[in-house]
C-alpha atoms as a PDB file:
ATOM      1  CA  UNK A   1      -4.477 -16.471   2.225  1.00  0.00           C
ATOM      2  CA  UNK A   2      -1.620 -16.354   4.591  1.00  0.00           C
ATOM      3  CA  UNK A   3       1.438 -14.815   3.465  1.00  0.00           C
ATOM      4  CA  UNK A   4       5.190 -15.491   4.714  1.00  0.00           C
ATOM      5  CA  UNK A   5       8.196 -13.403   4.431  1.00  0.00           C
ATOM      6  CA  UNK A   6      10.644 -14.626   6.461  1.00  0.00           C
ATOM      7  CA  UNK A   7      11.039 -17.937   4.765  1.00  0.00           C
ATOM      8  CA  UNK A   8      14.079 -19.254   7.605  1.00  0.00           C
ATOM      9  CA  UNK A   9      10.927 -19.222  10.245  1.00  0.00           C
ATOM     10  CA  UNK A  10       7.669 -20.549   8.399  1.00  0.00           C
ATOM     11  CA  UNK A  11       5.274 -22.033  11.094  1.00  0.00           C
ATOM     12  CA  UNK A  12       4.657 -26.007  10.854  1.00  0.00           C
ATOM     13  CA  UNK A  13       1.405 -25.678   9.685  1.00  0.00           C
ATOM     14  CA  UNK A  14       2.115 -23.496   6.311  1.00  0.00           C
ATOM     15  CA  UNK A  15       5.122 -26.343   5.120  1.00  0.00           C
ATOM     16  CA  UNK A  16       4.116 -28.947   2.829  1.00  0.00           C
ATOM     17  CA  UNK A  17       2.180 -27.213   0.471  1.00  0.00           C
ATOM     18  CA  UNK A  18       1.838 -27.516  -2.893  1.00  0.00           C
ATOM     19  CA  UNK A  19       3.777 -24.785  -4.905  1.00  0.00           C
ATOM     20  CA  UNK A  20       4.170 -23.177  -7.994  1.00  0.00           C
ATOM     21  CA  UNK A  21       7.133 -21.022  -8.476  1.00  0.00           C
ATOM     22  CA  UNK A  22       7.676 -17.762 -10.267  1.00  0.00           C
ATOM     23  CA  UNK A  23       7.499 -13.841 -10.248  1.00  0.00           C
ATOM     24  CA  UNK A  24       3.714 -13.707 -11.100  1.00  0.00           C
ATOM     25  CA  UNK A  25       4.238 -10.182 -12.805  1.00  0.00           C
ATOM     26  CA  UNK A  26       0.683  -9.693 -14.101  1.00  0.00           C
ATOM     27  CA  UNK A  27      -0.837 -12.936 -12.877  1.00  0.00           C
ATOM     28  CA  UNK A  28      -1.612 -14.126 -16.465  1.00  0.00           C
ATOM     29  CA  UNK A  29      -3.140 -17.029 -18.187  1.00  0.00           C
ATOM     30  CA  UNK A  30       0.056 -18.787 -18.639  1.00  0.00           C
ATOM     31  CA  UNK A  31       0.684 -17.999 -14.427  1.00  0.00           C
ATOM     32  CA  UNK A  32      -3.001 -18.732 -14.021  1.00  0.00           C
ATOM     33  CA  UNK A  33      -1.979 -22.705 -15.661  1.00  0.00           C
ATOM     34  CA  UNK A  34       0.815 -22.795 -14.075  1.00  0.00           C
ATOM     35  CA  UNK A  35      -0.719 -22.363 -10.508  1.00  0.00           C
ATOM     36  CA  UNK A  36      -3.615 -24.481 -11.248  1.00  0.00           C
ATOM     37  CA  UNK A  37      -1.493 -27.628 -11.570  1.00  0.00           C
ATOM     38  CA  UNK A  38      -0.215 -27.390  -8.407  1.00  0.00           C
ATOM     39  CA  UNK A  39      -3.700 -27.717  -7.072  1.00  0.00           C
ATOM     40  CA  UNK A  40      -3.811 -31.031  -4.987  1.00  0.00           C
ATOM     41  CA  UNK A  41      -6.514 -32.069  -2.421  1.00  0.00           C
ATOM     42  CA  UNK A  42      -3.659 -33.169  -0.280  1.00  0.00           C
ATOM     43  CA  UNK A  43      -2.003 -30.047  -0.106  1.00  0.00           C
ATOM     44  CA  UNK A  44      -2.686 -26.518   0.342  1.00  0.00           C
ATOM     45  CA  UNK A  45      -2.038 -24.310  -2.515  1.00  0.00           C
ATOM     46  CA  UNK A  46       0.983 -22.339  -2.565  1.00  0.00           C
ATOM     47  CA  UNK A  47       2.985 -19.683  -4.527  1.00  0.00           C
ATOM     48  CA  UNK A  48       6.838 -18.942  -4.272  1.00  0.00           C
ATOM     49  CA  UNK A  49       7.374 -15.797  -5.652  1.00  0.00           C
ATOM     50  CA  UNK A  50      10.253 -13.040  -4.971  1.00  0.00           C
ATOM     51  CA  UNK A  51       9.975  -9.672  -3.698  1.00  0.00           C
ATOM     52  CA  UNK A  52      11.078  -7.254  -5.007  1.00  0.00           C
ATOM     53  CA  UNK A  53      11.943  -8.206  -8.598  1.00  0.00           C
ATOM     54  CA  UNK A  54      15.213 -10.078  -9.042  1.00  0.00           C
ATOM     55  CA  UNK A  55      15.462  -7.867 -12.257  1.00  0.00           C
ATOM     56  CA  UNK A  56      14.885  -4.871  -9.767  1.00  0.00           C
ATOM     57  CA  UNK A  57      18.269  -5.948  -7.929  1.00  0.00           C
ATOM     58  CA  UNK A  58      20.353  -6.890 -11.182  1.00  0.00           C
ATOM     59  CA  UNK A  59      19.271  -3.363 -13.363  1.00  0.00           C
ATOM     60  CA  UNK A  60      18.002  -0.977 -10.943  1.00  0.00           C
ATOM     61  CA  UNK A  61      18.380   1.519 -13.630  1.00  0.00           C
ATOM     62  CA  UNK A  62      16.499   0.103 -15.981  1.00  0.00           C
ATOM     63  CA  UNK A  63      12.799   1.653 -16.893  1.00  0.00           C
ATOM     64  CA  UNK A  64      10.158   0.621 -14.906  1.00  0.00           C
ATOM     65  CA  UNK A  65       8.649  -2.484 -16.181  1.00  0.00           C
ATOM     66  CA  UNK A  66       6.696  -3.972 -13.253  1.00  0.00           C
ATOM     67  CA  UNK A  67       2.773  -4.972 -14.396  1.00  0.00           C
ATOM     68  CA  UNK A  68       1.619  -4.578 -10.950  1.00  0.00           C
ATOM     69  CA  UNK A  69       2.732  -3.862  -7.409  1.00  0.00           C
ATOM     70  CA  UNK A  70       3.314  -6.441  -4.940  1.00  0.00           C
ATOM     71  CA  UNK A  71       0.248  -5.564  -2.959  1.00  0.00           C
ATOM     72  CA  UNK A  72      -1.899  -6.071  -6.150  1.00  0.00           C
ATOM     73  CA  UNK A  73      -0.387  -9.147  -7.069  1.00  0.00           C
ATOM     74  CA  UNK A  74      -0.901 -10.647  -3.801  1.00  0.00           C
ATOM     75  CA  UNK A  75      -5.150  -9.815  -4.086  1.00  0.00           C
ATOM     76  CA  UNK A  76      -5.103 -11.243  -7.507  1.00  0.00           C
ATOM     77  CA  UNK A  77      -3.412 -14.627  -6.387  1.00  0.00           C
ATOM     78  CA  UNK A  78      -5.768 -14.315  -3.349  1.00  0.00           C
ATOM     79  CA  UNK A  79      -8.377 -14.289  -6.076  1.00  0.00           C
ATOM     80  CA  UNK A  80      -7.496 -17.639  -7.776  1.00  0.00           C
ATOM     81  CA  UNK A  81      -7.141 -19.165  -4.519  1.00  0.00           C
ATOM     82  CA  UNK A  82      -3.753 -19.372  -3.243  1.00  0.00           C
ATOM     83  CA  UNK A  83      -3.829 -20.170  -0.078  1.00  0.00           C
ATOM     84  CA  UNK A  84      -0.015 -19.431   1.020  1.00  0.00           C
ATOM     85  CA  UNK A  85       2.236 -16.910  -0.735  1.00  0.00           C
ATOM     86  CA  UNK A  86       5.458 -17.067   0.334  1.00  0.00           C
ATOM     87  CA  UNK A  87       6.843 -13.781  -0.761  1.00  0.00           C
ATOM     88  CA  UNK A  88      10.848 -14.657  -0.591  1.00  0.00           C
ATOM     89  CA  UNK A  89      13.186 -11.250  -0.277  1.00  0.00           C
ATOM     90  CA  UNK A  90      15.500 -11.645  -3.076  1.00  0.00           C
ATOM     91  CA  UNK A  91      18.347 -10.680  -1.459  1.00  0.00           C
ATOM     92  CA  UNK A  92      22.307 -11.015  -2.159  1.00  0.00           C
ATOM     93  CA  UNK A  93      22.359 -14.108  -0.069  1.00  0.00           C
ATOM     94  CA  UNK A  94      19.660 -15.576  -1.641  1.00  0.00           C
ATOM     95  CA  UNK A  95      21.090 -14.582  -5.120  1.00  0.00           C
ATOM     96  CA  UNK A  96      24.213 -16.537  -4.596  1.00  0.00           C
ATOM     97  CA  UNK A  97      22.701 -19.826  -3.558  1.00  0.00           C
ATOM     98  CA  UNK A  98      23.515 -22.561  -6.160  1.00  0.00           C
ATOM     99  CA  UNK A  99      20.621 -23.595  -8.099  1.00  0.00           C
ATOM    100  CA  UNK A 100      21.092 -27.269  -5.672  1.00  0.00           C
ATOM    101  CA  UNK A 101      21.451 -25.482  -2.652  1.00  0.00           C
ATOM    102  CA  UNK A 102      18.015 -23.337  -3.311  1.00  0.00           C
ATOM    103  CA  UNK A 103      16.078 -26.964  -3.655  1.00  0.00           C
ATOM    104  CA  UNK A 104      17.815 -27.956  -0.474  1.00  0.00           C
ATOM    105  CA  UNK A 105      17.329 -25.405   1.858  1.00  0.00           C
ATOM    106  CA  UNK A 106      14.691 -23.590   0.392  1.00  0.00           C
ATOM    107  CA  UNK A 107      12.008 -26.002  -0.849  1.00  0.00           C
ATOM    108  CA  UNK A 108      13.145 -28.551   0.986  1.00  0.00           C
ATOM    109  CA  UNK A 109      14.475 -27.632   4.394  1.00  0.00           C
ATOM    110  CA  UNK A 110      12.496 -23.961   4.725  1.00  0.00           C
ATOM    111  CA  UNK A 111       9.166 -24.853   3.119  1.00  0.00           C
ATOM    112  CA  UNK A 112       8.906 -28.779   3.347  1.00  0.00           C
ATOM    113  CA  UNK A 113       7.696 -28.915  -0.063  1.00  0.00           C
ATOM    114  CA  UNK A 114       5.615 -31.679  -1.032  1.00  0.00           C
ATOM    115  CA  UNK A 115       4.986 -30.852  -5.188  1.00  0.00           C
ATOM    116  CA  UNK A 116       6.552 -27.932  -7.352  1.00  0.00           C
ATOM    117  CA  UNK A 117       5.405 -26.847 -10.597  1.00  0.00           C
ATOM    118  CA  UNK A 118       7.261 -24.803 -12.730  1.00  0.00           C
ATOM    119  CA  UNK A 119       7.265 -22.974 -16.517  1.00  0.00           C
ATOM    120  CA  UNK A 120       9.415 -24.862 -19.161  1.00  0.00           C
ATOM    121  CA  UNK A 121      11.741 -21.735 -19.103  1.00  0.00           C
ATOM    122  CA  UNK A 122      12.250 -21.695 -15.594  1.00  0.00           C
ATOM    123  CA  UNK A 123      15.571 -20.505 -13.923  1.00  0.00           C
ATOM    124  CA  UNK A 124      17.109 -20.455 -10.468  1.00  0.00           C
ATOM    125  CA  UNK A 125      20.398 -20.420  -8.524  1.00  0.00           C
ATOM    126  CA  UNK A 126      23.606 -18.512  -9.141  1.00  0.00           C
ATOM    127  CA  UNK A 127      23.718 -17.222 -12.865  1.00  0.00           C
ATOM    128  CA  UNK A 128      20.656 -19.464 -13.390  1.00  0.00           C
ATOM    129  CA  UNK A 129      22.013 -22.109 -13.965  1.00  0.00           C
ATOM    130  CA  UNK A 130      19.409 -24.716 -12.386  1.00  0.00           C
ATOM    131  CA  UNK A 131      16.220 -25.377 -15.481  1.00  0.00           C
ATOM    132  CA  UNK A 132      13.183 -27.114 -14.592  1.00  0.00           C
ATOM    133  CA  UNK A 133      14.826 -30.252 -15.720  1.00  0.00           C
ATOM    134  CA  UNK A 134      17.111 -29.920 -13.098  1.00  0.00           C
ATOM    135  CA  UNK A 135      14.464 -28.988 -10.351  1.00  0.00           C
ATOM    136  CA  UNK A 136      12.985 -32.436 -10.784  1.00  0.00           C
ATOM    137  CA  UNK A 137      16.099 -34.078 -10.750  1.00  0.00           C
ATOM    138  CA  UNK A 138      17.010 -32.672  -7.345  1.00  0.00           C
ATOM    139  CA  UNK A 139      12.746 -33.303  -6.317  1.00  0.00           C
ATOM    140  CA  UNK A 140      13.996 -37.005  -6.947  1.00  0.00           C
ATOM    141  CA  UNK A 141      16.468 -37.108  -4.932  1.00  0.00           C
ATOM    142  CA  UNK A 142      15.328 -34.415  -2.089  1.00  0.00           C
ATOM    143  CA  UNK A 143      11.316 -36.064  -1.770  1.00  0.00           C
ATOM    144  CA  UNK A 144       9.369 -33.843  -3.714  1.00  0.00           C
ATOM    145  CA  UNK A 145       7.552 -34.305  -7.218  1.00  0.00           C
ATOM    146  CA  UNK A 146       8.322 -31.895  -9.806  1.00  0.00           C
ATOM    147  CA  UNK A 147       5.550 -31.010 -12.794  1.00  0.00           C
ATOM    148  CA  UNK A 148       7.060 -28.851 -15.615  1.00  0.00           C
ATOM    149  CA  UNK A 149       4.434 -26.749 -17.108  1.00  0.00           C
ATOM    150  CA  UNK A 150       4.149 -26.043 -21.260  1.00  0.00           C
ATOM    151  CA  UNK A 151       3.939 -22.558 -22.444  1.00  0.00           C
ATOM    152  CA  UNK A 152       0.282 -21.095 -22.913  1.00  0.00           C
ATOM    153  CA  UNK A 153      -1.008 -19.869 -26.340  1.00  0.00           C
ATOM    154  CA  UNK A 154      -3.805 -17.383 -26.284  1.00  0.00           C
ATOM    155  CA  UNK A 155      -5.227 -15.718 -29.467  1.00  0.00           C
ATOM    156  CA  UNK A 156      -2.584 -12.730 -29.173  1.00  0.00           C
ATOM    157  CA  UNK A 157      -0.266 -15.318 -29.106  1.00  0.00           C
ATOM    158  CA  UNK A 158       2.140 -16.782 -26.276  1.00  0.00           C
ATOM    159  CA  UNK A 159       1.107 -15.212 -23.241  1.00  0.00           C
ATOM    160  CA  UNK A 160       3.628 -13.931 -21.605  1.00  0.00           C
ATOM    161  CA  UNK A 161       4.493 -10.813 -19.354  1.00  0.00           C
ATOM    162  CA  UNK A 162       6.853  -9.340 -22.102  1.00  0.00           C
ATOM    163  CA  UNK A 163       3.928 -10.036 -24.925  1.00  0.00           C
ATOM    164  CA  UNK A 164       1.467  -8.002 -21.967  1.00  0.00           C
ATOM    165  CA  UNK A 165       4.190  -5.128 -21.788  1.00  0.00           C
ATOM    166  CA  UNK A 166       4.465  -5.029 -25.575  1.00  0.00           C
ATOM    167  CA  UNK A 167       0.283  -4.876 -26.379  1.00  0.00           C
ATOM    168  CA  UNK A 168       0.268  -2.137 -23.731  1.00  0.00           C
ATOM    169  CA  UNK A 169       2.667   0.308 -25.220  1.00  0.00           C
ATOM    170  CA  UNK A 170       1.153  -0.140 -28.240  1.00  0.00           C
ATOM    171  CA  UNK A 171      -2.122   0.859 -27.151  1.00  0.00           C
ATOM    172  CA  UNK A 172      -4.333  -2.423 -27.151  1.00  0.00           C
ATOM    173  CA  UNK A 173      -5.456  -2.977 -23.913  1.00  0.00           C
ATOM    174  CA  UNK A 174      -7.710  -5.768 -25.148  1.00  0.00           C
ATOM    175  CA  UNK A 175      -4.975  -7.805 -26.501  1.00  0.00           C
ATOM    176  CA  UNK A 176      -2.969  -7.583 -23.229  1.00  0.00           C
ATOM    177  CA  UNK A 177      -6.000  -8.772 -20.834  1.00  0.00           C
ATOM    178  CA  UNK A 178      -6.290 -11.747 -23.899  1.00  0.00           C
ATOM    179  CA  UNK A 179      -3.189 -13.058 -22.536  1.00  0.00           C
ATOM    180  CA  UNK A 180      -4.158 -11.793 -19.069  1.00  0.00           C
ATOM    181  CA  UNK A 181      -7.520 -13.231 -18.466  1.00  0.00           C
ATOM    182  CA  UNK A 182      -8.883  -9.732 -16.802  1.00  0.00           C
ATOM    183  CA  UNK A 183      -8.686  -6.319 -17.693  1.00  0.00           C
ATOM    184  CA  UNK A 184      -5.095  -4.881 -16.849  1.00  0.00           C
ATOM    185  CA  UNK A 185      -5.612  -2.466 -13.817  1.00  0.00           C
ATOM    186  CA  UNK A 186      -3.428   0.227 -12.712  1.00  0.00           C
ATOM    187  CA  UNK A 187      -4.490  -0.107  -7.911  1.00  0.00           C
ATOM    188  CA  UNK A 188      -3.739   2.568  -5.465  1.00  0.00           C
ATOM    189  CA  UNK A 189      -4.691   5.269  -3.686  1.00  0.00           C
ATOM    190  CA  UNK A 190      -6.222   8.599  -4.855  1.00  0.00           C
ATOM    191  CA  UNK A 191      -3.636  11.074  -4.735  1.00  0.00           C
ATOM    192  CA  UNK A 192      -3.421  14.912  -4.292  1.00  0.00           C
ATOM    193  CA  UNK A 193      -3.887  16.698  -7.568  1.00  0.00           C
ATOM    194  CA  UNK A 194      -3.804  20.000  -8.968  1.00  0.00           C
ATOM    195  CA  UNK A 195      -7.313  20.432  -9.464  1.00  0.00           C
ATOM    196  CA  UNK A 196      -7.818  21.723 -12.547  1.00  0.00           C
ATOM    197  CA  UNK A 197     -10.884  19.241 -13.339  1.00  0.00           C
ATOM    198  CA  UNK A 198     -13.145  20.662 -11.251  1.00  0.00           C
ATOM    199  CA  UNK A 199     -12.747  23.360 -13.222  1.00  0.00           C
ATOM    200  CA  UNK A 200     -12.808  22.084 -16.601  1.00  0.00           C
ATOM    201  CA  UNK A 201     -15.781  20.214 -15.071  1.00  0.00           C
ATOM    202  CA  UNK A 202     -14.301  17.161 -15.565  1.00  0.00           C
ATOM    203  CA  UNK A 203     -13.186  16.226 -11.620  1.00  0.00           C
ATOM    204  CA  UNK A 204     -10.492  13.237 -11.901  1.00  0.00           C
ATOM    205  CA  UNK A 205      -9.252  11.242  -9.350  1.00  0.00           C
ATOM    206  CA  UNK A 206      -5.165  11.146  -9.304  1.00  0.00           C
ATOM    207  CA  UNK A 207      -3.086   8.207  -9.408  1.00  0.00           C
ATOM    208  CA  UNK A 208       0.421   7.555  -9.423  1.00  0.00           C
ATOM    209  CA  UNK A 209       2.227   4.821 -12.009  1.00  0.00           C
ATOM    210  CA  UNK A 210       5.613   5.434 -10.135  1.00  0.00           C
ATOM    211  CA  UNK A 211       7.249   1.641 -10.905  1.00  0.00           C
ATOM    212  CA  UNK A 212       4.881   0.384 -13.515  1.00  0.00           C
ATOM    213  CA  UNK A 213       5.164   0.017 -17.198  1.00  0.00           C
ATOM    214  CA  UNK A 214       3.568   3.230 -18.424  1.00  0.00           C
ATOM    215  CA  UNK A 215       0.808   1.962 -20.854  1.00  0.00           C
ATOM    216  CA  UNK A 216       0.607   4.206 -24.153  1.00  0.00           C
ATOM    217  CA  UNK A 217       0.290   7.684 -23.046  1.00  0.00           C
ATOM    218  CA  UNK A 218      -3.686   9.416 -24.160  1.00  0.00           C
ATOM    219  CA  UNK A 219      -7.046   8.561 -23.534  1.00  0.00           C
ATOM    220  CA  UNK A 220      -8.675   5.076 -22.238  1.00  0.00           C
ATOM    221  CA  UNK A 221     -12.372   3.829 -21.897  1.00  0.00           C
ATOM    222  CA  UNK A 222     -11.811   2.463 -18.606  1.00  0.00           C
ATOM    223  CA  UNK A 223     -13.999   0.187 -15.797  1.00  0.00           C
ATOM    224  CA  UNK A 224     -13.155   1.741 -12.169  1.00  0.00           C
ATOM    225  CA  UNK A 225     -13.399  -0.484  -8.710  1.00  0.00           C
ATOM    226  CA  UNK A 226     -13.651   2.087  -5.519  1.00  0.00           C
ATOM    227  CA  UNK A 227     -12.107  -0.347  -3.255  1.00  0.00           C
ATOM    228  CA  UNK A 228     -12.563   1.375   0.089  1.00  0.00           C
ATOM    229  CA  UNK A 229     -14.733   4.572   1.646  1.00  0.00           C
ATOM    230  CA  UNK A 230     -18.338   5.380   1.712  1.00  0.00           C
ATOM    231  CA  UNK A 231     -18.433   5.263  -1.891  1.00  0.00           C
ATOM    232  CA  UNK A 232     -17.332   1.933  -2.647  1.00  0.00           C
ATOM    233  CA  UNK A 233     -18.912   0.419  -5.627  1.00  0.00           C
ATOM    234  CA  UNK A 234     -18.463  -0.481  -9.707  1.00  0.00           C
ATOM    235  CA  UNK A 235     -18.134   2.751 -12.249  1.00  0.00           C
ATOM    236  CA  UNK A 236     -17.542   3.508 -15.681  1.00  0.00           C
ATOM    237  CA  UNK A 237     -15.333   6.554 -16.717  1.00  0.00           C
ATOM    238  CA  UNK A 238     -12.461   8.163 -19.085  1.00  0.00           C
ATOM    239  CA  UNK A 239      -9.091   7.962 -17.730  1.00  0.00           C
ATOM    240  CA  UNK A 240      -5.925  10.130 -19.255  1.00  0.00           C
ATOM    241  CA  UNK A 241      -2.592   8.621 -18.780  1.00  0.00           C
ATOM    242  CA  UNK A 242       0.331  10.475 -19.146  1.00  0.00           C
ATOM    243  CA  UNK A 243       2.117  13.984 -18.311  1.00  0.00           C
ATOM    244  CA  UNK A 244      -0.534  16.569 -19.264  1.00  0.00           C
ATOM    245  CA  UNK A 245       1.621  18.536 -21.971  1.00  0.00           C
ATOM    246  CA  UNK A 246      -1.287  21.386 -22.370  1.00  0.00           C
ATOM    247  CA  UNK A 247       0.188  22.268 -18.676  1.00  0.00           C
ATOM    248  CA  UNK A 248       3.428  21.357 -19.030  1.00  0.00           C
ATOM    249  CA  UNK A 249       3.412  18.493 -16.238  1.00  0.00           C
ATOM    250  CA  UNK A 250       6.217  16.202 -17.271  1.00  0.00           C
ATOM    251  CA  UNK A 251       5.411  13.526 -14.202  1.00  0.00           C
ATOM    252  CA  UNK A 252       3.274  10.813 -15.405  1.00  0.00           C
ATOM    253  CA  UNK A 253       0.462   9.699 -13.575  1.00  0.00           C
ATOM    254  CA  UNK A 254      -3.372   8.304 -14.451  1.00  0.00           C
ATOM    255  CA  UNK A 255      -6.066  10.641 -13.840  1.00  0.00           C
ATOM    256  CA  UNK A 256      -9.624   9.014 -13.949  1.00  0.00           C
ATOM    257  CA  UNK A 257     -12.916  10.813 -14.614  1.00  0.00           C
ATOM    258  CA  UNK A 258     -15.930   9.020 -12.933  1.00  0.00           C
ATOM    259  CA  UNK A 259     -19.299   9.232 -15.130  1.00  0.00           C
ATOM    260  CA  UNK A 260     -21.961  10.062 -13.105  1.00  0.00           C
ATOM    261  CA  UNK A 261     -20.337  10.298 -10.088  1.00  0.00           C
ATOM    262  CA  UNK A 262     -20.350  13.356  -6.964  1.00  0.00           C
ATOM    263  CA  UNK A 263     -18.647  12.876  -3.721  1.00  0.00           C
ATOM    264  CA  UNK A 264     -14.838  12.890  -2.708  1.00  0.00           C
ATOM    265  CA  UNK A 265     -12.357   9.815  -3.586  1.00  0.00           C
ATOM    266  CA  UNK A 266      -9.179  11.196  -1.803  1.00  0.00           C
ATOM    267  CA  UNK A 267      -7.174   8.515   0.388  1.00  0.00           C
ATOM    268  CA  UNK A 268      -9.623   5.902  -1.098  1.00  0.00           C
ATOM    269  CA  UNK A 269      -8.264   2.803  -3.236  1.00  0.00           C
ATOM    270  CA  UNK A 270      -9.762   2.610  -6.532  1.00  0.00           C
ATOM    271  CA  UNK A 271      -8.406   0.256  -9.526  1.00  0.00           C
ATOM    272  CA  UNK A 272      -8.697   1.403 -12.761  1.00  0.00           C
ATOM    273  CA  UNK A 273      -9.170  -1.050 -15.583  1.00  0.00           C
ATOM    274  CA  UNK A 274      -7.966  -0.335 -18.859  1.00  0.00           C
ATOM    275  CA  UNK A 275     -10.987  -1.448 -21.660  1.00  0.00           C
ATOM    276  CA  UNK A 276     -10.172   0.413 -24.651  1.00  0.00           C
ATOM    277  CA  UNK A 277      -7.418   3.136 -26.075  1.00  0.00           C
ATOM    278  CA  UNK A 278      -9.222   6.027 -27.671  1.00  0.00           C
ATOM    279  CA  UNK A 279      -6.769   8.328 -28.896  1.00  0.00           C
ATOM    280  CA  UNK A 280      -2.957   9.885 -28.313  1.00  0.00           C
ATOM    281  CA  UNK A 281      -1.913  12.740 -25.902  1.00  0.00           C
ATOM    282  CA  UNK A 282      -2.281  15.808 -27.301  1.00  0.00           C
ATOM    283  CA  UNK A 283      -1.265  19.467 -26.331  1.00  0.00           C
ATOM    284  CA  UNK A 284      -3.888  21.978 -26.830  1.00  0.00           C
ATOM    285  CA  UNK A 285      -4.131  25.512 -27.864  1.00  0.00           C
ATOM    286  CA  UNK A 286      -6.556  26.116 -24.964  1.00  0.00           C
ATOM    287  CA  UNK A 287      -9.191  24.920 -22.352  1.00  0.00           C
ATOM    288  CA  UNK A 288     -11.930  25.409 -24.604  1.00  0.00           C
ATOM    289  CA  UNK A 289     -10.752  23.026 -27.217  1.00  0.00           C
ATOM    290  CA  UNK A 290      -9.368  20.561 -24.109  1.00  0.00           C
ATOM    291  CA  UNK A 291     -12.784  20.675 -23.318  1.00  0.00           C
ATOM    292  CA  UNK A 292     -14.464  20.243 -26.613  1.00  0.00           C
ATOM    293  CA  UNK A 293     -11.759  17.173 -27.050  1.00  0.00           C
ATOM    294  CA  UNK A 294     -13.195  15.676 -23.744  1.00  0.00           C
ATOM    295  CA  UNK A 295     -16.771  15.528 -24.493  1.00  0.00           C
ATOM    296  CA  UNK A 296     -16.162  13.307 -27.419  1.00  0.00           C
ATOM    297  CA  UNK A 297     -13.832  11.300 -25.760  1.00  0.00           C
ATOM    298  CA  UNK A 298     -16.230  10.471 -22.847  1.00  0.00           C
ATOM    299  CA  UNK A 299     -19.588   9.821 -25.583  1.00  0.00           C
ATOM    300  CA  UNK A 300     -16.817   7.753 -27.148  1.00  0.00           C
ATOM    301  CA  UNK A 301     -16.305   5.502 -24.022  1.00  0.00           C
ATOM    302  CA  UNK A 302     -20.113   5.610 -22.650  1.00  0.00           C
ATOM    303  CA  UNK A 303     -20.647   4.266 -26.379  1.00  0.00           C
ATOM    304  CA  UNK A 304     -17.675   1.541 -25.508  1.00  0.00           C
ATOM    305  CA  UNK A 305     -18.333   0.492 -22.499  1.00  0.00           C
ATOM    306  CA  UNK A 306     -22.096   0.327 -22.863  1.00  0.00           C
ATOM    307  CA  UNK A 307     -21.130  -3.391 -24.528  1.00  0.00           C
ATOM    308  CA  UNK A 308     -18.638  -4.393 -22.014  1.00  0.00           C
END
């Protein structure tokens, strides 16, 4: 997959693609439809997405509410095969453009469109005022088709990246990758900790959420990918996500225990899956009841993930 960022200079040979439009937070089912009718044979397959978040720029205050980082959302649409992700900086400039002059000069005149699909909610230009039933109007007159795509129902219901927040703070994992088609996965790199595993016998590998939606705080059964080092491979473990209130850590983060598993995972990628929710955060009168309190929860996922 070739990815472009400075959409005023995109080389001959990525234009005329085939592109579906949106922010991709989560890469879920209804995405996953969305992107698959802009497959063509005559066209390489494209997404137009924005980076960072327009609702980064317009509440930067607001909680962090981001499914995944650009970087991970780049390997999943990799993973579908996308073949060009143009990752447009949503900048003031770009925020200003009508929703007419975005079709002109950005589909049209940057990217040489030749088919756009977009949700039946879609928005664009100033104060978003341009709807997918506008896009194809200006795709009539500008040379380039237009296919609006329905909403997607799932079993949890509509899928949608709100719906995928919501099942995650509630603590149901498995509804959330039911509208998202995988497990959700909290990516990136193993992180300095304080150590206190090791000597609880429980050694985790430290991750930060810094800009994601915080799943329910506690205790998951989770699947964990070590994407890079001399111990890359497919585990099963507990993970804890949270601030660690029996030691009075208030920064969140996700610390993974590995089952089975000897060697050293700093600097190394790993994603962490999220299978099941076993139980809340809890403070604790002291390590020995911690302890206790982690052998049952790691029986309890071994028992879990035995049928996953």
């Amino acid at each position: 997959m070739r990815i472009t960022r400075d959409i005023d200079f995109v080389p001959t040979e990525d234009k005329g693609a085939s592109v579906a439009i949106g922010n991709f937070d989560g890469v879920h089912l209804g995405h996953q439809a969305v992107i698959d009718l802009a497959r063509r044979d005559d066209a390489p397959l494209g997404v137009l997405t924005f980076e960072p978040h327009p609702r980064e720029v317009f509440h930067p205050d607001a909680p962090p509410f981001r499914l995944m980082s650009a970087e991970t959302r780049a390997h999943r649409l990799e993973k579908i095969g996308v073949e060009r992700l143009y990752e447009l900086p949503f900048t003031t400039a770009i925020s200003e453009l009508t929703d007419r002059d975005f079709a002109d000069h950005i589909l049209r005149d940057c990217l040489g469109v030749k088919h756009v699909v977009v949700g039946k909610d879609f928005r664009f230009g100033k104060g978003r005022t341009g709807t997918a039933e506008t896009l194809a109007q200006y795709g009539k007159e500008m040379g380039f088709e237009v296919t609006i795509a329905p909403m997607l129902r799932v079993a949890s219901g509509e899928a949608s990246s709100t719906a995928i927040r919501q099942a995650l703070s509630e603590g149901n994992p498995r509804a959330a990758a039911d509208m998202l088609g995988h497990w959700h996965r909290i990516d990136g790199p193993v992180i300095q900790g304080d150590q206190r595993g090791r000597d609880l016998g429980y050694p985790t590998a430290n991750m930060s959420i810094d800009g994601l939606h915080p799943p329910k705080f506690g205790v998951y059964a989770v699947l964990v990918d070590v994407l890079s080092g001399p111990h890359a491979g497919q585990y099963q473990g507990a993970a804890s996500i949270g601030v660690r209130p029996t030691f009075g850590v208030n920064s969140a983060n996700c610390e993974t225990y590995i089952f089975d598993f000897a060697g050293d995972l700093y600097g190394a990628h790993l994603s962490v899956a999220l299978v099941d929710y076993l139980r809340s955060e809890e403070q604790f009168d002291g390590l020995e009841a911690l302890i206790t309190q982690m052998d049952a929860d790691c029986a309890k996922a071994r028992e879990i993930l035995a049928d996953v």
